[in-house]
N, C-alpha and C. Protein backbone atom coordinates (compact mmCIF):
# COMPACT_ATOMS: atom_id res chain seq x y z
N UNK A 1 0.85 -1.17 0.00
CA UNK A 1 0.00 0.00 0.00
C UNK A 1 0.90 1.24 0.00
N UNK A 2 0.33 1.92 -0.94
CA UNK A 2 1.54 3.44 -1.11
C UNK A 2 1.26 4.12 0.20
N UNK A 3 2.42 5.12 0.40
CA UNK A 3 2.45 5.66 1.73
C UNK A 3 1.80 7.21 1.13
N UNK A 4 0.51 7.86 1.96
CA UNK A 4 -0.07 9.01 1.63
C UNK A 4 0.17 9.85 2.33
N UNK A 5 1.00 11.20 2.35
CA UNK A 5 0.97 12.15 3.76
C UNK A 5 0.22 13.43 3.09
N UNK A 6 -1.47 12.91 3.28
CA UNK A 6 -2.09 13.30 3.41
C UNK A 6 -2.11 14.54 4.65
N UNK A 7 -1.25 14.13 5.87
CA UNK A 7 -1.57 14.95 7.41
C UNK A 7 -0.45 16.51 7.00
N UNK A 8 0.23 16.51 5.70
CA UNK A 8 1.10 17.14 5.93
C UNK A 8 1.01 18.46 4.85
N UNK A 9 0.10 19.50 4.63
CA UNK A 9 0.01 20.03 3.82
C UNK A 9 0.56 19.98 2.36
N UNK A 10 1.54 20.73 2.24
CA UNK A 10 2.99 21.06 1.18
C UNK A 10 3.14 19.32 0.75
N UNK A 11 2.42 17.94 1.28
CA UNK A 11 2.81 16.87 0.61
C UNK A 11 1.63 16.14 0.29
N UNK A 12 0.40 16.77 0.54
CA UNK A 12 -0.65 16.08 -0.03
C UNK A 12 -0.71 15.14 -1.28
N UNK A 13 -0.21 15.70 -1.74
CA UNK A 13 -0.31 15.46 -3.29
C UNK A 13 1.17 14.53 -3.86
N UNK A 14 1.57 13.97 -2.86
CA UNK A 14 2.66 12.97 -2.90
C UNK A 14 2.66 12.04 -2.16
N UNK A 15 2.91 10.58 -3.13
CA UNK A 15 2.67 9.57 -2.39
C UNK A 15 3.25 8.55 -2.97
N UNK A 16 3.85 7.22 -2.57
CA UNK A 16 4.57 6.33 -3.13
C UNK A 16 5.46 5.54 -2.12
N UNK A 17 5.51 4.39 -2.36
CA UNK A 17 5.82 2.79 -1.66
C UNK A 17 7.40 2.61 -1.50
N UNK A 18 8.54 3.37 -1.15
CA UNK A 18 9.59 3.52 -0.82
C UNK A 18 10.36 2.30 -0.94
N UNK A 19 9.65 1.13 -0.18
CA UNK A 19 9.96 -0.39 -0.20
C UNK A 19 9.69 -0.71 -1.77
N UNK A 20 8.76 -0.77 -2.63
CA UNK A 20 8.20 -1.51 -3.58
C UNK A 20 8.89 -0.85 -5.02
N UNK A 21 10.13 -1.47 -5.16
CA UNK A 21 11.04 -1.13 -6.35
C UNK A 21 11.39 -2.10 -6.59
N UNK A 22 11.82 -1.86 -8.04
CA UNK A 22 12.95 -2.90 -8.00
C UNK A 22 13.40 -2.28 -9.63
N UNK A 23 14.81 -2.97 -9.62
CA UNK A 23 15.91 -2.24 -10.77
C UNK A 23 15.64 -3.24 -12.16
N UNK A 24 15.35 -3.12 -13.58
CA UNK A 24 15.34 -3.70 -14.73
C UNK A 24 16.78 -2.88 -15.75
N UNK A 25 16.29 -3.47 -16.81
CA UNK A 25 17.16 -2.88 -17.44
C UNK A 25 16.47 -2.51 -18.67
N UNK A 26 15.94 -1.26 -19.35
CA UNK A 26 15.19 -1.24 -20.57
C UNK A 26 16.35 -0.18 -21.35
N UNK A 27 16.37 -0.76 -22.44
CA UNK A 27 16.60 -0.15 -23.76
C UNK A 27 18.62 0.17 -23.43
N UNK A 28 18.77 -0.62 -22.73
CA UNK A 28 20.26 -0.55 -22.38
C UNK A 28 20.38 0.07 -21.24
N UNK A 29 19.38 0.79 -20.63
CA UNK A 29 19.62 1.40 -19.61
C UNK A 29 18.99 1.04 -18.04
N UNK A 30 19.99 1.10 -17.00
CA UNK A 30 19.62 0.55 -15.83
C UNK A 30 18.42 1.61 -15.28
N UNK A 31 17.38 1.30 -15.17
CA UNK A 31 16.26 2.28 -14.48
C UNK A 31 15.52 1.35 -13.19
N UNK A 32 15.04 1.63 -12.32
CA UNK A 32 14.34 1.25 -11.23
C UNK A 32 12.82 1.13 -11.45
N UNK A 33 11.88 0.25 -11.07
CA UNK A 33 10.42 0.57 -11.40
C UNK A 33 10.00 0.93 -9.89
N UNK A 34 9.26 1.52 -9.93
CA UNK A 34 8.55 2.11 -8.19
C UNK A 34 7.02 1.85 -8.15
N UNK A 35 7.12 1.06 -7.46
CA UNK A 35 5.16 0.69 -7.78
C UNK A 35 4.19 2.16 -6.42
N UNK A 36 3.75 2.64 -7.17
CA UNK A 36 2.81 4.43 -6.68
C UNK A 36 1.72 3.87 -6.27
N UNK A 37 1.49 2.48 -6.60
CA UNK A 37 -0.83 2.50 -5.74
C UNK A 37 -1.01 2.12 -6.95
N UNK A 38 -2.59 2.51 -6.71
CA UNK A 38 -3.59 1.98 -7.07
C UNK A 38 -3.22 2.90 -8.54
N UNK A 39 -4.04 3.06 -9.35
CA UNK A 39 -4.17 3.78 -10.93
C UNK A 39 -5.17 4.90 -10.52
N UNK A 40 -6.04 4.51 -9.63
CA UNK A 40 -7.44 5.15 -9.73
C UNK A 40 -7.48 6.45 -8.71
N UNK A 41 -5.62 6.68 -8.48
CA UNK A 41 -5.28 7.82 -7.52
C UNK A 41 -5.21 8.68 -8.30
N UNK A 42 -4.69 8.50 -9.65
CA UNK A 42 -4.93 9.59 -10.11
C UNK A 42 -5.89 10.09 -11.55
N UNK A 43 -7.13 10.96 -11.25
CA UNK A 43 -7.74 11.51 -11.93
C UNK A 43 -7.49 12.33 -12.96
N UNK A 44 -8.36 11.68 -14.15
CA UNK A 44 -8.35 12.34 -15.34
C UNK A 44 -8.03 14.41 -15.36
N UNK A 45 -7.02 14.89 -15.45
CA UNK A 45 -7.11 16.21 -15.73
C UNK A 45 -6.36 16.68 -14.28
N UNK A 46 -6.43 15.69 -13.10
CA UNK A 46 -5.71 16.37 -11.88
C UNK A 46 -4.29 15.90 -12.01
N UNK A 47 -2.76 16.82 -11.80
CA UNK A 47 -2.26 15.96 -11.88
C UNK A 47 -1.59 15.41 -10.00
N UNK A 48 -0.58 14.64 -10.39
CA UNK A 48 -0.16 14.01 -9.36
C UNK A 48 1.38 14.58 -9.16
N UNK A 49 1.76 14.51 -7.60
CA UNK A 49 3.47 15.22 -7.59
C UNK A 49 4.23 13.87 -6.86
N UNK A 50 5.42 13.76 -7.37
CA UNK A 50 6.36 13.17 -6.02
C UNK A 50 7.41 13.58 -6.07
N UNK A 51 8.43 12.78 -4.95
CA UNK A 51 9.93 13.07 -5.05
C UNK A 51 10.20 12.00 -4.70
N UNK A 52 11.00 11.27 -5.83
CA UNK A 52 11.43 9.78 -5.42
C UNK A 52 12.98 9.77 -5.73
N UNK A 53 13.67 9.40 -4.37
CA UNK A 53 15.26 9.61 -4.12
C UNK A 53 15.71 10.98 -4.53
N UNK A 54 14.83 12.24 -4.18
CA UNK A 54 15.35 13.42 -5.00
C UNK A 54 14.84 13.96 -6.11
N UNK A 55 14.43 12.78 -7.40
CA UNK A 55 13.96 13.24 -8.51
C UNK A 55 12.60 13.76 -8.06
N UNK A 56 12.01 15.40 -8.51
CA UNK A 56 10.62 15.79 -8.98
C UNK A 56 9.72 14.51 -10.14
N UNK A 57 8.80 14.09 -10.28
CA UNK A 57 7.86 13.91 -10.88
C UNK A 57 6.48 14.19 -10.79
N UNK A 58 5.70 14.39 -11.57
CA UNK A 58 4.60 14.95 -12.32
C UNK A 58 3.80 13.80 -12.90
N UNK A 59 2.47 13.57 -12.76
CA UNK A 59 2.01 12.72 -13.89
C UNK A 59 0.41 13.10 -13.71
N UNK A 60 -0.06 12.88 -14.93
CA UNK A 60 -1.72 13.37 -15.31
C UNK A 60 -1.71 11.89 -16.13
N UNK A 61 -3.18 12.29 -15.85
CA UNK A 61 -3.84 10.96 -16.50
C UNK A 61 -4.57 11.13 -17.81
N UNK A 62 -4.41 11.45 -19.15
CA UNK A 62 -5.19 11.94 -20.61
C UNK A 62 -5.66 10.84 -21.23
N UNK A 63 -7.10 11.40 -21.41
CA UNK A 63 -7.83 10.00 -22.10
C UNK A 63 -7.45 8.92 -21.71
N UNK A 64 -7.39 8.76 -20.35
CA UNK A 64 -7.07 7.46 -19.94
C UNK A 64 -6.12 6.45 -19.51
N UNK A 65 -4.99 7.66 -20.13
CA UNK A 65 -3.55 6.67 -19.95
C UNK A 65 -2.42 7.97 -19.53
N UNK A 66 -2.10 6.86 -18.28
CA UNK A 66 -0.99 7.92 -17.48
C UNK A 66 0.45 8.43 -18.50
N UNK A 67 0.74 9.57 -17.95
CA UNK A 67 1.85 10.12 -18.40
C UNK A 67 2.88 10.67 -17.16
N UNK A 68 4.16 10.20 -17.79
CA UNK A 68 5.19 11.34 -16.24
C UNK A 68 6.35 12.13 -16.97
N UNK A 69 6.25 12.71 -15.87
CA UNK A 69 7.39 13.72 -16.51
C UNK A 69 8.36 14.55 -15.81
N UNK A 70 9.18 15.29 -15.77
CA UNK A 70 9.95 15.79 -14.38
C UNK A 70 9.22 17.15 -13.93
N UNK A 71 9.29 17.31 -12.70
CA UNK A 71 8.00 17.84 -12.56
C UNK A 71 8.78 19.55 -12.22
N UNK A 72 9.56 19.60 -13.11
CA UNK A 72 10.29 21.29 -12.97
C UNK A 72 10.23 22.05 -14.38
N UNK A 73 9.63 23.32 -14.39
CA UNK A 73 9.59 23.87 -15.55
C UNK A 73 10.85 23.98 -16.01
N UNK A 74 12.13 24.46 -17.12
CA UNK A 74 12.65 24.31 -17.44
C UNK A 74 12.75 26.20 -17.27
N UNK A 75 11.83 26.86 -17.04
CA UNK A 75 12.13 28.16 -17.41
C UNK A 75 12.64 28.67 -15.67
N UNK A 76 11.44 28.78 -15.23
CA UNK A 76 11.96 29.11 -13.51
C UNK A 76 11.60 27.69 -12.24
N UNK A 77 11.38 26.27 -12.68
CA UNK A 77 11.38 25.32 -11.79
C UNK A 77 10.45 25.48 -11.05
N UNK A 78 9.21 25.88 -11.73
CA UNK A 78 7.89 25.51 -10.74
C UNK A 78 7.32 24.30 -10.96
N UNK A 79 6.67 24.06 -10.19
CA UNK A 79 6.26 23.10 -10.64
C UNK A 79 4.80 22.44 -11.55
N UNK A 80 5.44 21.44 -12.73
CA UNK A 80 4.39 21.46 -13.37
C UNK A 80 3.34 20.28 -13.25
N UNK A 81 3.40 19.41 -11.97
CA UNK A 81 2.21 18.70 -11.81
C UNK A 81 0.96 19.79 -11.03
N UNK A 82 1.39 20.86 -10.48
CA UNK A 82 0.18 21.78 -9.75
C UNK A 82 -0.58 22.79 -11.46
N UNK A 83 -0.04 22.38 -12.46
CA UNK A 83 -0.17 23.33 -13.39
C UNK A 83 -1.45 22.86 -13.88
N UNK A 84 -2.31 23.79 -14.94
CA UNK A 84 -3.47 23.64 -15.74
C UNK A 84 -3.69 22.31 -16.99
N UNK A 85 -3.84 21.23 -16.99
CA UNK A 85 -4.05 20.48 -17.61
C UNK A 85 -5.41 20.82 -18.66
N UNK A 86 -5.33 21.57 -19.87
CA UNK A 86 -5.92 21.34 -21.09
C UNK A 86 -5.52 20.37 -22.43
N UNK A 87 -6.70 19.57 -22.36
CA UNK A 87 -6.01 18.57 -23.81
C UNK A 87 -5.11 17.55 -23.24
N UNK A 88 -4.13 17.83 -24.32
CA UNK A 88 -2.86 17.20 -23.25
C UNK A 88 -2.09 17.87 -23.15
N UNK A 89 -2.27 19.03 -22.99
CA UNK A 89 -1.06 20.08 -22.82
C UNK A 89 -1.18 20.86 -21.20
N UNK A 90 -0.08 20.77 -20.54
CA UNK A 90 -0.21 21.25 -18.99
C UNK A 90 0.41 22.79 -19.00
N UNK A 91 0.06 23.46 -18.12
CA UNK A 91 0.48 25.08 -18.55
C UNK A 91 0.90 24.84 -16.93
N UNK A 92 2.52 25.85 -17.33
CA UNK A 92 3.57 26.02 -16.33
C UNK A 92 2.51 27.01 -14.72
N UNK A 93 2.49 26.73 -13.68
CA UNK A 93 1.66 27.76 -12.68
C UNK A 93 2.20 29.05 -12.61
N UNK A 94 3.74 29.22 -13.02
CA UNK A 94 4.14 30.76 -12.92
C UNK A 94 4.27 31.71 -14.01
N UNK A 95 4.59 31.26 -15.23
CA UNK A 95 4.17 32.06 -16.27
C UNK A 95 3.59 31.56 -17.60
N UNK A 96 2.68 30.05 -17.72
CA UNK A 96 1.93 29.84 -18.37
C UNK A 96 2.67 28.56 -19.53
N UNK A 97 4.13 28.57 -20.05
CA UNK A 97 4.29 28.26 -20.43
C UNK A 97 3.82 26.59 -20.96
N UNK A 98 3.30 25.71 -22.05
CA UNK A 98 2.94 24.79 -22.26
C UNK A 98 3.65 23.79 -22.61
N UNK A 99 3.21 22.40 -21.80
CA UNK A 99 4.15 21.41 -22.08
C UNK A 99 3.42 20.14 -22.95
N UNK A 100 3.53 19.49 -23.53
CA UNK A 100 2.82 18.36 -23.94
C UNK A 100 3.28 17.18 -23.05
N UNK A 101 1.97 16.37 -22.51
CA UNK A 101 2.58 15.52 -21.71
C UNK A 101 2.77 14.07 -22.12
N UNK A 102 2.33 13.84 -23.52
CA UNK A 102 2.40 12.90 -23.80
C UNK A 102 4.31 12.63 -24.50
N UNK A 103 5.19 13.69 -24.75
CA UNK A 103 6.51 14.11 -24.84
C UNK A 103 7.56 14.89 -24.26
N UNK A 104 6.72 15.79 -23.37
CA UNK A 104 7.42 16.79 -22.87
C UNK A 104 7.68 17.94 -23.56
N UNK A 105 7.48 18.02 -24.85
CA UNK A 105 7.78 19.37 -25.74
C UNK A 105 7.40 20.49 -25.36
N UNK A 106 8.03 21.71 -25.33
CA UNK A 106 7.29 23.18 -24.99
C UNK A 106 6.62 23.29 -26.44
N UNK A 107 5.47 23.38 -26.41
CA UNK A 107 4.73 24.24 -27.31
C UNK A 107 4.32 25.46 -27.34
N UNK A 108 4.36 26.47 -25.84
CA UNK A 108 4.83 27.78 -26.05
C UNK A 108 5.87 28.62 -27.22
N UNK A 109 5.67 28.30 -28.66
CA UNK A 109 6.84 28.79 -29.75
C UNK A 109 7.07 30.08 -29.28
N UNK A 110 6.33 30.85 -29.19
CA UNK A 110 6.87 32.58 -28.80
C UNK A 110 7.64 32.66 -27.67
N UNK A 111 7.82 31.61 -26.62
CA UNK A 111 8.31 31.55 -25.48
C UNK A 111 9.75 30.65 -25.40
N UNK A 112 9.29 29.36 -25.85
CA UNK A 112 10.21 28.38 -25.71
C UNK A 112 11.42 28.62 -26.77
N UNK A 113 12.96 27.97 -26.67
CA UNK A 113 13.51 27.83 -27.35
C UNK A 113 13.48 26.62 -27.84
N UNK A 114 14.13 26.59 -29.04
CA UNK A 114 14.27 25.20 -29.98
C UNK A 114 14.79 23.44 -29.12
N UNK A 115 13.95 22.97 -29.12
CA UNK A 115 14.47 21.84 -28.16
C UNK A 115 14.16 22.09 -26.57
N UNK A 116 13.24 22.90 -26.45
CA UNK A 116 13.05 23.04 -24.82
C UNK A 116 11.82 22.04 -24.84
N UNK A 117 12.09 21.70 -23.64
CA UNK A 117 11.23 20.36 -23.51
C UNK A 117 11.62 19.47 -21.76
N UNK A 118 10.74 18.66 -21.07
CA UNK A 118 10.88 18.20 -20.05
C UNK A 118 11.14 16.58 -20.14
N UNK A 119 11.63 16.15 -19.36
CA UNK A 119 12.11 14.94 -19.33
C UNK A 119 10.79 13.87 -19.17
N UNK A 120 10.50 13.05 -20.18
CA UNK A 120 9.05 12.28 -19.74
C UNK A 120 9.95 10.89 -19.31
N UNK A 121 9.00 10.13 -18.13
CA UNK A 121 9.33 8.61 -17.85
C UNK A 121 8.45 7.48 -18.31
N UNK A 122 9.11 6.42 -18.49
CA UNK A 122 7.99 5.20 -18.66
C UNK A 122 6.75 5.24 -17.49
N UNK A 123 5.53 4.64 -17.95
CA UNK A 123 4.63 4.19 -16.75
C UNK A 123 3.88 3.77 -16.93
N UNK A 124 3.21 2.32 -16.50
CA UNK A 124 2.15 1.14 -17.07
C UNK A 124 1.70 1.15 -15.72
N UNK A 125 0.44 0.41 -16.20
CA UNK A 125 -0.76 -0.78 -14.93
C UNK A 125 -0.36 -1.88 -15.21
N UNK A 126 0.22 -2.51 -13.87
CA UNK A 126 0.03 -4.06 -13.60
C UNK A 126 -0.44 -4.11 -12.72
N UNK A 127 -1.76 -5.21 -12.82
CA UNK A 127 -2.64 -5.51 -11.94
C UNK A 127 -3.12 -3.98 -11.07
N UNK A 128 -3.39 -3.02 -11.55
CA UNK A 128 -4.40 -2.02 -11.69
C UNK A 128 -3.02 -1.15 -10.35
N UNK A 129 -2.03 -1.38 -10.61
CA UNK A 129 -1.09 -0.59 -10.04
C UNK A 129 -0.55 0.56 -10.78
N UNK A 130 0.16 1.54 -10.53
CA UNK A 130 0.97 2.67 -11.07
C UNK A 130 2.62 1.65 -11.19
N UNK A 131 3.04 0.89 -12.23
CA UNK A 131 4.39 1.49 -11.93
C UNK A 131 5.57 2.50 -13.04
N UNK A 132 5.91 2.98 -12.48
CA UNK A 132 7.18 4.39 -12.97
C UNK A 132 8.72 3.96 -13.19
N UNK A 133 9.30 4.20 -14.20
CA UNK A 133 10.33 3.72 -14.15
C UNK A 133 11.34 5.08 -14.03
N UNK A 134 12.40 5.08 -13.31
CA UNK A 134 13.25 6.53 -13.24
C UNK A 134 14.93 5.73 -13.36
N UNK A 135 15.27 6.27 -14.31
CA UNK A 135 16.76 6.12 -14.24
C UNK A 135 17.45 5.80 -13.16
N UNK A 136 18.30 4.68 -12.88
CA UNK A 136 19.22 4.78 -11.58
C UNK A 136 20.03 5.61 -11.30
């Protein structure tokens, strides 16, 4: 069962099984999977925050199927799981900027530079679980 600190303001909105990892190896690269709960924690259009060993993540749920991503704008590091989820595009909370979450791309063109973009992670349901995979 994921751990919820619900009691703690500033961490509501973060939650995840500290114990329930374990290390694979995809696409040549050593990454960890972290099993987060249930699927049904997180709602269509709300997104979700954590910090697992340090790393920020972010993830919304679009049409159905989760997405993650690092959860720091690239312009001033706010954060973009508290941000506006339209479509599939999430807007930065401090100056609007747009991310696609199904890639991470800034689609802000008047704003963004060429190649600005956020780091997205793997993330599937097994057996109606969240798991996330993050680089070791």
């Amino acid at each position: 069962m994921p751990v919820l600190y619900s009691r703690l303001p500033m961490l509501s909105n973060v939650w995840y099984n500290p114990l329930n990892s374990r290390d694979i190896v995809r696409g040549g690269e050593l990454m960890t999977e972290y099993n987060l709960g249930k699927w049904h924690h997180v709602l269509n259009g709300q997104g979700k925050t954590f910090t697992i060993n340090g790393k920020k993540v972010a993830m919304f749920k679009f049409e159905g199927e989760l997405f993650a991503f690092e959860d720091e704008c690239p312009h001033v590091g706010a954060s973009l799981g508290t941000g506006k989820l339209e479509g599939k595009l999430v807007a930065c909370p401090a100056h609007g900027w747009q991310f696609d979450v199904t890639n991470g791309e800034c689609v802000t063109v008047d704003r963004c530079d060429d190649g600005c973009m956020v780091e997205t992670y793997p993330v599937k349901i097994e057996n109606d679980e969240i798991i996330l995979s993050l680089p070791s």
